[in-house]
Protein backbone atom coordinates (compact mmCIF):
# COMPACT_ATOMS: atom_id res chain seq x y z
CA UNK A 1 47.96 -28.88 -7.17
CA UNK A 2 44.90 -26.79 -8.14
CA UNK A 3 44.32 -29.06 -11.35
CA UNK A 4 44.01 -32.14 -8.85
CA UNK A 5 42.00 -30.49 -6.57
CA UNK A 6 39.57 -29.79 -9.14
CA UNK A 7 39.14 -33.41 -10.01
CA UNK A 8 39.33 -34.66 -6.60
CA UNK A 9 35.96 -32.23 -5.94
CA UNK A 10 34.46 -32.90 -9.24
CA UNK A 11 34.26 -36.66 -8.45
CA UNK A 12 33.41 -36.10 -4.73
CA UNK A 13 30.69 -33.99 -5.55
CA UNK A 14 29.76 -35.62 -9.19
CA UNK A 15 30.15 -32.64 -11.21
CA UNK A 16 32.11 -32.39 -14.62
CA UNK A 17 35.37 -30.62 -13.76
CA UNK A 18 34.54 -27.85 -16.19
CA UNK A 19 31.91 -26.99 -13.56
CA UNK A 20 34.77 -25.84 -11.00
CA UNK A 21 36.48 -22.66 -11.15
CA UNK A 22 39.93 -22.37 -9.74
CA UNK A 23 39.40 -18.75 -7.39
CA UNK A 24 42.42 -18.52 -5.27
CA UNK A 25 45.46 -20.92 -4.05
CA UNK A 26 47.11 -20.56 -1.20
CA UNK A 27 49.98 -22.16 0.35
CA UNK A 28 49.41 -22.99 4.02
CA UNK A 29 51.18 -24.87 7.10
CA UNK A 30 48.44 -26.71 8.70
CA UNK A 31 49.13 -27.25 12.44
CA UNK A 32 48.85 -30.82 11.95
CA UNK A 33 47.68 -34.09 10.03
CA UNK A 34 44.18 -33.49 9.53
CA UNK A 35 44.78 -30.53 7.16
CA UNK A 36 42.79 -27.68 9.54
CA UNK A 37 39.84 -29.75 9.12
CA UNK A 38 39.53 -32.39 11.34
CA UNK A 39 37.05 -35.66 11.12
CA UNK A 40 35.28 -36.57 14.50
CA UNK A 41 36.87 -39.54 16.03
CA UNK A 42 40.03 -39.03 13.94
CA UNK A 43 43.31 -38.84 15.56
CA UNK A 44 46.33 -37.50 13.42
CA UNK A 45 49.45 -36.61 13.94
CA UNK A 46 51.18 -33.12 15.91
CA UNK A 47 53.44 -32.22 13.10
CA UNK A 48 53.40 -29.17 10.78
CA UNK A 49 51.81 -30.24 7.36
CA UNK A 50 52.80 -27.92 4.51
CA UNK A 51 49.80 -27.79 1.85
CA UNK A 52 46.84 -25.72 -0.09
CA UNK A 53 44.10 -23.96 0.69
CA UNK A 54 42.23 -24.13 -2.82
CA UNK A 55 39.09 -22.09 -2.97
CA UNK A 56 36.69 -23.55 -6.06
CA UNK A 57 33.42 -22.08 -7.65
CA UNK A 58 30.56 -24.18 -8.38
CA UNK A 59 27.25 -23.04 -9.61
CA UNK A 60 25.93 -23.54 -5.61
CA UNK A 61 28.93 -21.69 -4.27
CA UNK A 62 32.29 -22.16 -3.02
CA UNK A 63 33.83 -25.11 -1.96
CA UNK A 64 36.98 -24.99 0.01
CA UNK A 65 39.73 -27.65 -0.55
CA UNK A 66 42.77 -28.45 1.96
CA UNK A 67 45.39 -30.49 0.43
CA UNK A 68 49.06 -31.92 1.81
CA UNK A 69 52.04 -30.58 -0.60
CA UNK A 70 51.69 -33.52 -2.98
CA UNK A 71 49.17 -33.22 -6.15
CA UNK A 72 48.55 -37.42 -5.66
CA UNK A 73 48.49 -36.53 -1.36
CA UNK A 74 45.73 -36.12 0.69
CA UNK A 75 42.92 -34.15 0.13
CA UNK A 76 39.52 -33.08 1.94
CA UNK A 77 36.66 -30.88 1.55
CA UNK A 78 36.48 -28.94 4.43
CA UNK A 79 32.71 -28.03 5.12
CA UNK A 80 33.36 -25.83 8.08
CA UNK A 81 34.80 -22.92 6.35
């Protein structure tokens, strides 16, 4: 799961993937669909939505990645952590 987060964020932010550093993964329940980051005018669905919190290093800082349970599942970048 971590090594697909890394390449989802290195081609949502255009970095080379060696530019990520894996810092910590942890396995979380998100309290619904949207992966504990909800998009504005999104509406997803009230069901318990096992998944990753992957925390990445870039030269700039962290970025914070939620993912579903499945490496080829949904991910996001979730700028309000």
């Amino acid at each position: 799961m971590a090594a697909a987060s890394v390449d989802f964020a290195a081609a949502t932010l255009g970095v080379a993937p060696e530019a990520l550093r894996i810092i910590a993964v942890e396995a979380v329940n998100w309290p619904d669909a949207g992966l504990g980051c909800p998009q504005p005018d999104m509406i997803y669905a009230a069901v318990i939505t096992p998944g990753y919190r992957i925390v990445l290093e870039t030269a700039d800082g962290q970025v914070i990645v939620h993912t579903d349970s499945r490496s080829d599942g949904e991910k996001i970048i979730c700028p309000e952590e």
